[in-house]
N, C-alpha and C. Protein backbone atom coordinates (compact mmCIF):
# COMPACT_ATOMS: atom_id res chain seq x y z
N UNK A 1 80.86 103.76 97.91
CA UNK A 1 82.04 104.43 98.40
C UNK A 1 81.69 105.11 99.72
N UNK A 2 82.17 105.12 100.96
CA UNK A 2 82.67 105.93 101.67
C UNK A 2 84.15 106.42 102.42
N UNK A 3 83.68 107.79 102.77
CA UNK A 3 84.79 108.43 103.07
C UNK A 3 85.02 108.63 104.99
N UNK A 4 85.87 108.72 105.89
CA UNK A 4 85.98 108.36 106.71
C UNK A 4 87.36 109.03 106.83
N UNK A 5 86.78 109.63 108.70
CA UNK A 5 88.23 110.83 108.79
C UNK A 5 88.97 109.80 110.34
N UNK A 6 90.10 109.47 110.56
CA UNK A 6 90.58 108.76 111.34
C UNK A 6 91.67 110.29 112.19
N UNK A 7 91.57 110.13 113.67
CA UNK A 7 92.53 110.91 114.06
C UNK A 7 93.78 110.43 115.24
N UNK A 8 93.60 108.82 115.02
CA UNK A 8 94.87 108.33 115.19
C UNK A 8 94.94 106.94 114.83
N UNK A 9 96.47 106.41 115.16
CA UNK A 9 95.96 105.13 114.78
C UNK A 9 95.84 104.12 115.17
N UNK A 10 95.00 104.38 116.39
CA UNK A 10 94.13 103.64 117.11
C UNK A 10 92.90 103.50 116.26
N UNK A 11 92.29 104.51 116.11
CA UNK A 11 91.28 104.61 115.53
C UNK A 11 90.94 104.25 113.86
N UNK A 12 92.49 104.66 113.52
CA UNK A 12 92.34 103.61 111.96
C UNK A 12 92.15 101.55 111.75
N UNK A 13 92.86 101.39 113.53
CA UNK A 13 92.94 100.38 113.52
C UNK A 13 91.52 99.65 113.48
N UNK A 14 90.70 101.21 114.51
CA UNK A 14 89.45 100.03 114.53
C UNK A 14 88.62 100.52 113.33
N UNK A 15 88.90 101.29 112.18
CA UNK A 15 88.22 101.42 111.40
C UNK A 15 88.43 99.74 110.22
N UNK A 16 89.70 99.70 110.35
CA UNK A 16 89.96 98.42 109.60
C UNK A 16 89.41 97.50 110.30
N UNK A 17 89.12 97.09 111.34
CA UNK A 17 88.62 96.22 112.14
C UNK A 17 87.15 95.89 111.79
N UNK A 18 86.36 96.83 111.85
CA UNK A 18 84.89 96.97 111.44
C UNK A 18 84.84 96.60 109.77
N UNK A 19 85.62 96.35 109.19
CA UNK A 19 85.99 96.39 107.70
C UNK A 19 86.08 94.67 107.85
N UNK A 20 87.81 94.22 108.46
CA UNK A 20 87.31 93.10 108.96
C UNK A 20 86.41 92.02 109.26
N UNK A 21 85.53 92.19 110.62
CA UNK A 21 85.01 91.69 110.61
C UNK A 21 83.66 91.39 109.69
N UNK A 22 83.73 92.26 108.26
CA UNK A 22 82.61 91.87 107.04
C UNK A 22 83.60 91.45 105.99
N UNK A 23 84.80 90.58 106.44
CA UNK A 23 84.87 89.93 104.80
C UNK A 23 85.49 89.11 104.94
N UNK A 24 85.21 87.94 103.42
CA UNK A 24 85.15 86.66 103.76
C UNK A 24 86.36 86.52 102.90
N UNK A 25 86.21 84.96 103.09
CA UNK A 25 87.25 84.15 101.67
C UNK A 25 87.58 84.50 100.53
N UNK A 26 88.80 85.09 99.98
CA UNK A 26 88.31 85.27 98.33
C UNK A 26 87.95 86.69 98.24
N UNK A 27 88.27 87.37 99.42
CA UNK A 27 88.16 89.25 99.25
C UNK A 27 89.82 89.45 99.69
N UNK A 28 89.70 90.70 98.48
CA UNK A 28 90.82 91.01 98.11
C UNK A 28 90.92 92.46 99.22
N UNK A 29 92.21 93.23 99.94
CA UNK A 29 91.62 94.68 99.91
C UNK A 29 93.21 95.15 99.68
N UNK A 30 92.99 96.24 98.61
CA UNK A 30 93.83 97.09 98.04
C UNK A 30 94.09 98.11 98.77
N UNK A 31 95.66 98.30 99.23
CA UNK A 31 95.86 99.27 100.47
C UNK A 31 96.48 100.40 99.34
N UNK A 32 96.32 101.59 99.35
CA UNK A 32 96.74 102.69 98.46
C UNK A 32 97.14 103.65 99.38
N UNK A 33 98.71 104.36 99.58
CA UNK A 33 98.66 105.45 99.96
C UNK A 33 100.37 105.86 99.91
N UNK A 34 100.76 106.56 100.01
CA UNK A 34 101.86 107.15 100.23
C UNK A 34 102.84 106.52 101.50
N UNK A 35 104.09 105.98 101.64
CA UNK A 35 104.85 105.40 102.36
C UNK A 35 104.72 106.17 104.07
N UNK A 36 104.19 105.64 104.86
CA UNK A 36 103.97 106.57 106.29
C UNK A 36 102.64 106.52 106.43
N UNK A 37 101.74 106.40 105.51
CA UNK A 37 100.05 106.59 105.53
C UNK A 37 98.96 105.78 106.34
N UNK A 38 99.90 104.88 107.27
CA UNK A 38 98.91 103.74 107.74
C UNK A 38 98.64 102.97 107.41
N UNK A 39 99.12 102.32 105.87
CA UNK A 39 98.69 100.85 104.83
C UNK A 39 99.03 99.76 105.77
N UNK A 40 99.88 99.43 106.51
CA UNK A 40 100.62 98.16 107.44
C UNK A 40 99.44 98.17 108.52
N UNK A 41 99.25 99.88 109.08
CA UNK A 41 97.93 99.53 110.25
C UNK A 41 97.36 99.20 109.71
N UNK A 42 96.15 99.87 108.96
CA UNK A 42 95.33 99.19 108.45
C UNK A 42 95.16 97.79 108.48
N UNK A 43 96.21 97.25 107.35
CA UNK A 43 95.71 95.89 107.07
C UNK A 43 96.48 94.81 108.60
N UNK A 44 96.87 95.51 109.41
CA UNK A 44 97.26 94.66 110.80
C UNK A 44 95.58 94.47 111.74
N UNK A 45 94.96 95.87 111.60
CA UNK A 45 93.28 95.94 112.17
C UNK A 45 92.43 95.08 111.33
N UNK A 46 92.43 94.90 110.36
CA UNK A 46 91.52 93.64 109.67
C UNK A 46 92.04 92.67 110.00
N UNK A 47 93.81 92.18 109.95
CA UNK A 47 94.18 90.83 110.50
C UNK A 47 93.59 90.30 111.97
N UNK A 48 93.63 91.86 113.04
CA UNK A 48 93.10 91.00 113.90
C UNK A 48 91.43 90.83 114.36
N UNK A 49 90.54 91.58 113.40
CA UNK A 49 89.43 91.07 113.10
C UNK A 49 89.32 89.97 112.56
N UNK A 50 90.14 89.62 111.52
CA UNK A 50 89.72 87.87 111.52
C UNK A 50 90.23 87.37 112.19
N UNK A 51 91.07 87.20 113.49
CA UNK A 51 91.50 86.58 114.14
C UNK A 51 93.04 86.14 114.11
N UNK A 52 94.02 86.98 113.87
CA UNK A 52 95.21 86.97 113.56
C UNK A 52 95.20 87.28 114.76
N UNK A 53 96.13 86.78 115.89
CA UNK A 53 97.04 86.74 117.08
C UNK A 53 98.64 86.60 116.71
N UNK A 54 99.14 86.61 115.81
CA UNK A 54 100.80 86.87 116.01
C UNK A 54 100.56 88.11 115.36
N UNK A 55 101.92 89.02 116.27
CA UNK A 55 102.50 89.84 115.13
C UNK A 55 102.99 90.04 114.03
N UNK A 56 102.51 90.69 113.90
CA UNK A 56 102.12 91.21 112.05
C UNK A 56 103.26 91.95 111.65
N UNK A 57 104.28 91.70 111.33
CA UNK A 57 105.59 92.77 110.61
C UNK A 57 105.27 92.63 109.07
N UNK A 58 105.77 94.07 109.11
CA UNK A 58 105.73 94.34 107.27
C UNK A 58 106.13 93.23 106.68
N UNK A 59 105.77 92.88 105.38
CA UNK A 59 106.36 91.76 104.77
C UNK A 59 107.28 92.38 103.47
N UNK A 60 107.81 93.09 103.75
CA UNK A 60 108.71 94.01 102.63
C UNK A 60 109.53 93.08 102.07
N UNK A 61 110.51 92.39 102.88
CA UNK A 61 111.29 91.88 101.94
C UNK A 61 110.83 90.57 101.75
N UNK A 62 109.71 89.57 101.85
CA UNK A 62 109.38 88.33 101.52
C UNK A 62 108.12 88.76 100.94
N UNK A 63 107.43 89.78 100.33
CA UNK A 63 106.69 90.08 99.54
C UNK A 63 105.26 89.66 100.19
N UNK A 64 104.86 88.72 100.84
CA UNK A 64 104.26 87.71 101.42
C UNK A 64 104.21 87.03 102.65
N UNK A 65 103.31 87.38 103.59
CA UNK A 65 103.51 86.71 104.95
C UNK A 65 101.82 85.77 105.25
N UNK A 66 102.21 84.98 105.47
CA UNK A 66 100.86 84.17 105.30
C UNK A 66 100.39 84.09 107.13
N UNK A 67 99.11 84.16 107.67
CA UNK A 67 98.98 83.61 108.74
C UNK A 67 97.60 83.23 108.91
N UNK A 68 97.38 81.95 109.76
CA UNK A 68 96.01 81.29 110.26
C UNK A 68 95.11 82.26 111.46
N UNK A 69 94.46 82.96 110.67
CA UNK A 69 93.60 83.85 111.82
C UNK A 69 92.47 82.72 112.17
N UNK A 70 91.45 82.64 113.43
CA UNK A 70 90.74 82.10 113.83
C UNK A 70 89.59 82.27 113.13
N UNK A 71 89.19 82.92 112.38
CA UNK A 71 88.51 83.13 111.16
C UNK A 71 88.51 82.47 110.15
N UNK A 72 89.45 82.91 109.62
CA UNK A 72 89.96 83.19 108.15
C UNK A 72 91.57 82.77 107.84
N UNK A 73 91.91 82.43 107.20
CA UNK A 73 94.16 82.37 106.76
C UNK A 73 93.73 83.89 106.18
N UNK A 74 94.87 84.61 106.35
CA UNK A 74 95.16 86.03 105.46
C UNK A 74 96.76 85.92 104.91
N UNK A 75 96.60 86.37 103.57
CA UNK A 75 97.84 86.47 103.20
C UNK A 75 98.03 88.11 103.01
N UNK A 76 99.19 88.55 103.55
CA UNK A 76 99.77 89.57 103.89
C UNK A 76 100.48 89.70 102.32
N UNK A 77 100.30 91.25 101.72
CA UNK A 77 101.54 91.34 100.43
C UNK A 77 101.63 92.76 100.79
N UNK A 78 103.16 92.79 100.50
CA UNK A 78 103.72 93.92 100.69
C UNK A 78 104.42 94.75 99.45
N UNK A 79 104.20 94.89 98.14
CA UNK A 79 104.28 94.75 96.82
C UNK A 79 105.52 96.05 96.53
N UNK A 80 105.70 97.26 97.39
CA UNK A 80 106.93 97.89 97.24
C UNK A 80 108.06 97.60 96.71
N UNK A 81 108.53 96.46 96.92
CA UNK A 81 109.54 96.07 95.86
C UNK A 81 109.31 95.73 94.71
N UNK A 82 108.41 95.21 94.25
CA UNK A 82 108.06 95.31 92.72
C UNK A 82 109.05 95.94 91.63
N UNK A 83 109.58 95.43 90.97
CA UNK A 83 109.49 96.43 89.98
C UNK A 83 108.54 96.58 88.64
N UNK A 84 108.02 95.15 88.53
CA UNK A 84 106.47 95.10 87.57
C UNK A 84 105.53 94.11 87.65
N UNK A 85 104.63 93.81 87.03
CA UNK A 85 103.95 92.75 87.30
C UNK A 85 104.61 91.36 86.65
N UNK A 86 105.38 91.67 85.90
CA UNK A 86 105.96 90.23 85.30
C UNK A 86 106.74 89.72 86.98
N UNK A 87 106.78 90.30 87.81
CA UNK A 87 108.00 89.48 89.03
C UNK A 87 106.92 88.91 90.29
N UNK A 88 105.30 89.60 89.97
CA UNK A 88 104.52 88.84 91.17
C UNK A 88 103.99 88.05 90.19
N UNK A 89 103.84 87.95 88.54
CA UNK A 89 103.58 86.52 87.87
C UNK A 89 104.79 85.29 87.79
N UNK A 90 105.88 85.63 87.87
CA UNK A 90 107.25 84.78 87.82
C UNK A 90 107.39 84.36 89.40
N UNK A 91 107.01 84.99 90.21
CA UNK A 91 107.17 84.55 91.38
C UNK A 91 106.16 83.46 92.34
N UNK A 92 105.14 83.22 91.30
CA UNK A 92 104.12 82.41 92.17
C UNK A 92 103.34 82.85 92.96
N UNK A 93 103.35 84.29 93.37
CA UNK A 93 102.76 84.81 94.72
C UNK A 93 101.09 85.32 94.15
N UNK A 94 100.91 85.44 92.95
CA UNK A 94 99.68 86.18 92.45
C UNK A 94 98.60 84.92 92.29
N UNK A 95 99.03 83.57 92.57
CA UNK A 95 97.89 82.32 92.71
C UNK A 95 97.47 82.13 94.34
N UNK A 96 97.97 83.59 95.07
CA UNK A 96 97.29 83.39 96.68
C UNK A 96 96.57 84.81 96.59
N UNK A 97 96.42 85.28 95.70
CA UNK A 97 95.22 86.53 95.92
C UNK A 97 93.78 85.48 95.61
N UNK A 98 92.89 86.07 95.97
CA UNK A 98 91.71 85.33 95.94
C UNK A 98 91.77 84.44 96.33
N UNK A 99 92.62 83.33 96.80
CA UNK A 99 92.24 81.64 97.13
C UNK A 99 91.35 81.78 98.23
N UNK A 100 91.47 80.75 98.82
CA UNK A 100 90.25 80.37 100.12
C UNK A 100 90.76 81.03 101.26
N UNK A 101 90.97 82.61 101.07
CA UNK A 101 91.68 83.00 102.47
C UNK A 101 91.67 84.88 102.03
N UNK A 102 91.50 85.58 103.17
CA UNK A 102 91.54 87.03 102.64
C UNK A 102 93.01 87.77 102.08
N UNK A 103 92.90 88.41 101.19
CA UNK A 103 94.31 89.11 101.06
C UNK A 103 94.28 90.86 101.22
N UNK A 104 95.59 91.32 102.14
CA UNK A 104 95.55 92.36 101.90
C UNK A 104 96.71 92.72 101.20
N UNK A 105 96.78 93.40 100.62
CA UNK A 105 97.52 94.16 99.59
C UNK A 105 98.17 95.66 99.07
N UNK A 106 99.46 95.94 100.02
CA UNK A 106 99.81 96.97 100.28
C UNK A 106 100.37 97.25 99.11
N UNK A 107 100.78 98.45 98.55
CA UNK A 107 101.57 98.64 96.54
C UNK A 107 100.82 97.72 95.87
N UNK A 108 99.44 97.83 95.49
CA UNK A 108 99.47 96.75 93.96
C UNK A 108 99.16 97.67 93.02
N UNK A 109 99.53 98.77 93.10
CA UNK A 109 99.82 99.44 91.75
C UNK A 109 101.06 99.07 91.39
N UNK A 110 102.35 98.51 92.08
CA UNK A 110 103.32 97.94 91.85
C UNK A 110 103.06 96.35 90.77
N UNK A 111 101.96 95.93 90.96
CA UNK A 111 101.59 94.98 90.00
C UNK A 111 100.66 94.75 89.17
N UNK A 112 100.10 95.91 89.53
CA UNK A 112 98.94 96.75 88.15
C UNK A 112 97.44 95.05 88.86
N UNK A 113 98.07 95.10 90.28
CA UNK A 113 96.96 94.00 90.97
C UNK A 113 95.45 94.39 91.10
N UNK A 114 94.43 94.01 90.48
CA UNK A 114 93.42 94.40 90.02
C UNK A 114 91.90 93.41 90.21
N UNK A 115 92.16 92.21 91.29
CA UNK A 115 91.25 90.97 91.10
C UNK A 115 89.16 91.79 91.17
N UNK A 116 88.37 91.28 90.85
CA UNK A 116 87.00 91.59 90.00
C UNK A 116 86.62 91.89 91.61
N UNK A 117 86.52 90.63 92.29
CA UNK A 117 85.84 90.95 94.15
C UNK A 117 86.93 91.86 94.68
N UNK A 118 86.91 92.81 94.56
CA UNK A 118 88.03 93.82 95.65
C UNK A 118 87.36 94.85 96.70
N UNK A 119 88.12 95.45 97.93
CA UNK A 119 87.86 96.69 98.06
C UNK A 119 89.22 97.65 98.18
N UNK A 120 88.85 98.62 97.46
CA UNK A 120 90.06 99.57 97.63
C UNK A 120 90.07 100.49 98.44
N UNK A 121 91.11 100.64 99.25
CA UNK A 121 91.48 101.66 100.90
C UNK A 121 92.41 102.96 100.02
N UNK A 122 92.06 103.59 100.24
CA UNK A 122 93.40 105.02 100.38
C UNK A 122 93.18 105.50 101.16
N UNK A 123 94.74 106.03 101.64
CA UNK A 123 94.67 106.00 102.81
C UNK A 123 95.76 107.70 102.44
N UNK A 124 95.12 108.42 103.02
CA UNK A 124 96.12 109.77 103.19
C UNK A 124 96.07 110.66 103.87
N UNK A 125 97.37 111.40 104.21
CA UNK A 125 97.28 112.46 105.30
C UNK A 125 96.17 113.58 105.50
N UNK A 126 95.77 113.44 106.75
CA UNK A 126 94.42 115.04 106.80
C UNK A 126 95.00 116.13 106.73
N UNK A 127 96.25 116.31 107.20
CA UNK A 127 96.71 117.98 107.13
C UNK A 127 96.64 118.28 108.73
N UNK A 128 96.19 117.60 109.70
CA UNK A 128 95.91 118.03 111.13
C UNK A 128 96.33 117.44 111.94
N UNK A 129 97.87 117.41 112.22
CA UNK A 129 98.71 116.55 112.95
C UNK A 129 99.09 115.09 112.02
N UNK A 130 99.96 114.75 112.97
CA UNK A 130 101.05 113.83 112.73
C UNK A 130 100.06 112.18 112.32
N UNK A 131 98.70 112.54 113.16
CA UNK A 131 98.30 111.12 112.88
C UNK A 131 97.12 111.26 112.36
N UNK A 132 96.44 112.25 111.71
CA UNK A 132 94.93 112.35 111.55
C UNK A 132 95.48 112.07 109.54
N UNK A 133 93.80 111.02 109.05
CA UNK A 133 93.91 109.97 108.13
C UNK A 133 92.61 110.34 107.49
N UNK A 134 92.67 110.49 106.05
CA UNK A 134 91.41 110.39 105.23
C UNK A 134 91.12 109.15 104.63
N UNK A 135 90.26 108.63 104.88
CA UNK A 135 90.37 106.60 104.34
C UNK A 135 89.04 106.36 103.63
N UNK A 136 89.10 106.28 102.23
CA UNK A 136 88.61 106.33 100.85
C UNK A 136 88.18 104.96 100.64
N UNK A 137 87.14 103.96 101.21
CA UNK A 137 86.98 102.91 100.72
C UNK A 137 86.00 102.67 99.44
N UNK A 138 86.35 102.17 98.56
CA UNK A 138 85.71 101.86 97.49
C UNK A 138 85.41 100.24 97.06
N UNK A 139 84.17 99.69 96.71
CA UNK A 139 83.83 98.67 96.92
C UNK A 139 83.84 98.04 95.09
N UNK A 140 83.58 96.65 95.36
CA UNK A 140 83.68 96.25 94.63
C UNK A 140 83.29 94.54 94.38
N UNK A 141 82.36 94.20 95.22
CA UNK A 141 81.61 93.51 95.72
C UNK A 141 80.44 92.59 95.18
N UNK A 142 80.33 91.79 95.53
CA UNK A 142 78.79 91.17 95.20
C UNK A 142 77.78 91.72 95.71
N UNK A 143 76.94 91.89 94.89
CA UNK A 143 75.30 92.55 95.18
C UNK A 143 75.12 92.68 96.96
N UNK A 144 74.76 94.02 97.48
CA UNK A 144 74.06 93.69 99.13
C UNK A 144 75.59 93.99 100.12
N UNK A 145 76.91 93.40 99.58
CA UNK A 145 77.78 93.32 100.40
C UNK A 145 78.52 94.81 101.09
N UNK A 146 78.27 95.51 99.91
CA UNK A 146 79.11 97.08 99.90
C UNK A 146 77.79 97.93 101.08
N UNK A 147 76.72 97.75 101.23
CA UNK A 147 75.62 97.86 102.07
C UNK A 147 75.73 97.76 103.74
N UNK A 148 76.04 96.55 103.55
CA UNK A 148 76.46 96.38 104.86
C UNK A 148 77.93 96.51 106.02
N UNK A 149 78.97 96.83 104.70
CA UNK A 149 80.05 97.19 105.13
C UNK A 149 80.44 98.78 105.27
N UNK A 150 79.08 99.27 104.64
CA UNK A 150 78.99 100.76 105.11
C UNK A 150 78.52 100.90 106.47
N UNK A 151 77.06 99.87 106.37
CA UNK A 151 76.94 100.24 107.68
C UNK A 151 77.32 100.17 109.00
N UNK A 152 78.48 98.68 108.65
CA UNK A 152 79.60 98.83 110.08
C UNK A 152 80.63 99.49 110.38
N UNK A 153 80.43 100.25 108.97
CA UNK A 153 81.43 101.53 109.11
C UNK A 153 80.72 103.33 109.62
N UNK A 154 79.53 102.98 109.60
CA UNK A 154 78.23 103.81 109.75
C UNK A 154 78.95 104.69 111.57
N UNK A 155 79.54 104.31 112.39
CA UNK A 155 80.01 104.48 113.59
C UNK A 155 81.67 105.78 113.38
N UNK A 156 81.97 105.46 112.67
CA UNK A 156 82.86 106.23 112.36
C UNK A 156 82.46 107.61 111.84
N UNK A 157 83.45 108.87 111.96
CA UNK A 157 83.32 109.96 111.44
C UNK A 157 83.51 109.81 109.43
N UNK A 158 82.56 110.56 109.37
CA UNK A 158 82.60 110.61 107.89
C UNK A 158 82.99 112.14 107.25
N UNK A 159 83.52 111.82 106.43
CA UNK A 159 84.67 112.82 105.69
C UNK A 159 83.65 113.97 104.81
């Protein structure tokens, strides 16, 4: 686990970025925070660490926005509408977490979304202006991996 103080979101962007550029195929990352908290930056700064060049809009109402980063494909979920997990199993959308492509995953407490390779982000207000961010990553990783994604996070202020 580390903790990590962001004071705009520029700087959250490149915290997700450095996050980014350490993960592969088949990593999940769980965006957690309160509506306003930076979950969309966030996971827009890892998109364009793997190499996502289009803009990135919320995927609120298609649950799902898929795109070919130069990297990596990332599938975008935006899980707020939810109302349980029976509607991201009825809907088909829960056989593109893990596939051969990264997912980020904004509300999956909306689908009680839980895959074994994850990392989990929370993301919440500092109390010190409009844009300053406390960002809670918790790993969940194969052996060695949580190691090295500290240490490209090692550059950032720590909480």
């Amino acid at each position: 686990m580390i903790r990590l103080r962001s004071r705009s979101e520029e700087e959250t962007a490149r915290i997700a970025g450095a996050l980014g550029e350490k993960l592969l195929p088949g990593d999940t990352v769980l965006l957690y925070g309160e509506l306003g908290a930076g979950k969309s930056v966030f996971a827009r700064g890892c998109a364009r660490a793997l190499g996502v060049k289009n803009e990135m809009a919320s995927p609120s109402f298609t649950l799902l926005q898929s795109y070919e980063g130069e990297r990596y494909k990332v599938n975008h979920f935006d899980l707020y509408r939810l109302g349980s997990a029976d509607e991201l199993y009825y809907s088909g959308l829960e056989e593109h977490i893990g596939e051969n492509a990264v997912s980020l995953i904004e509300w999956p407490q909306q689908a009680d979304v839980c895959p074994g390779k994850r990392i989990e982000v929370d993301i919440e207000r500092a109390g010190e202006g409009d844009n300053a961010r406390r960002i809670e990553l918790n790993f969940f990783l194969p052996e060695g991996r949580e190691e090295d994604i500290i240490q490209a996070l090692g550059r950032f202020e720590t909480e």
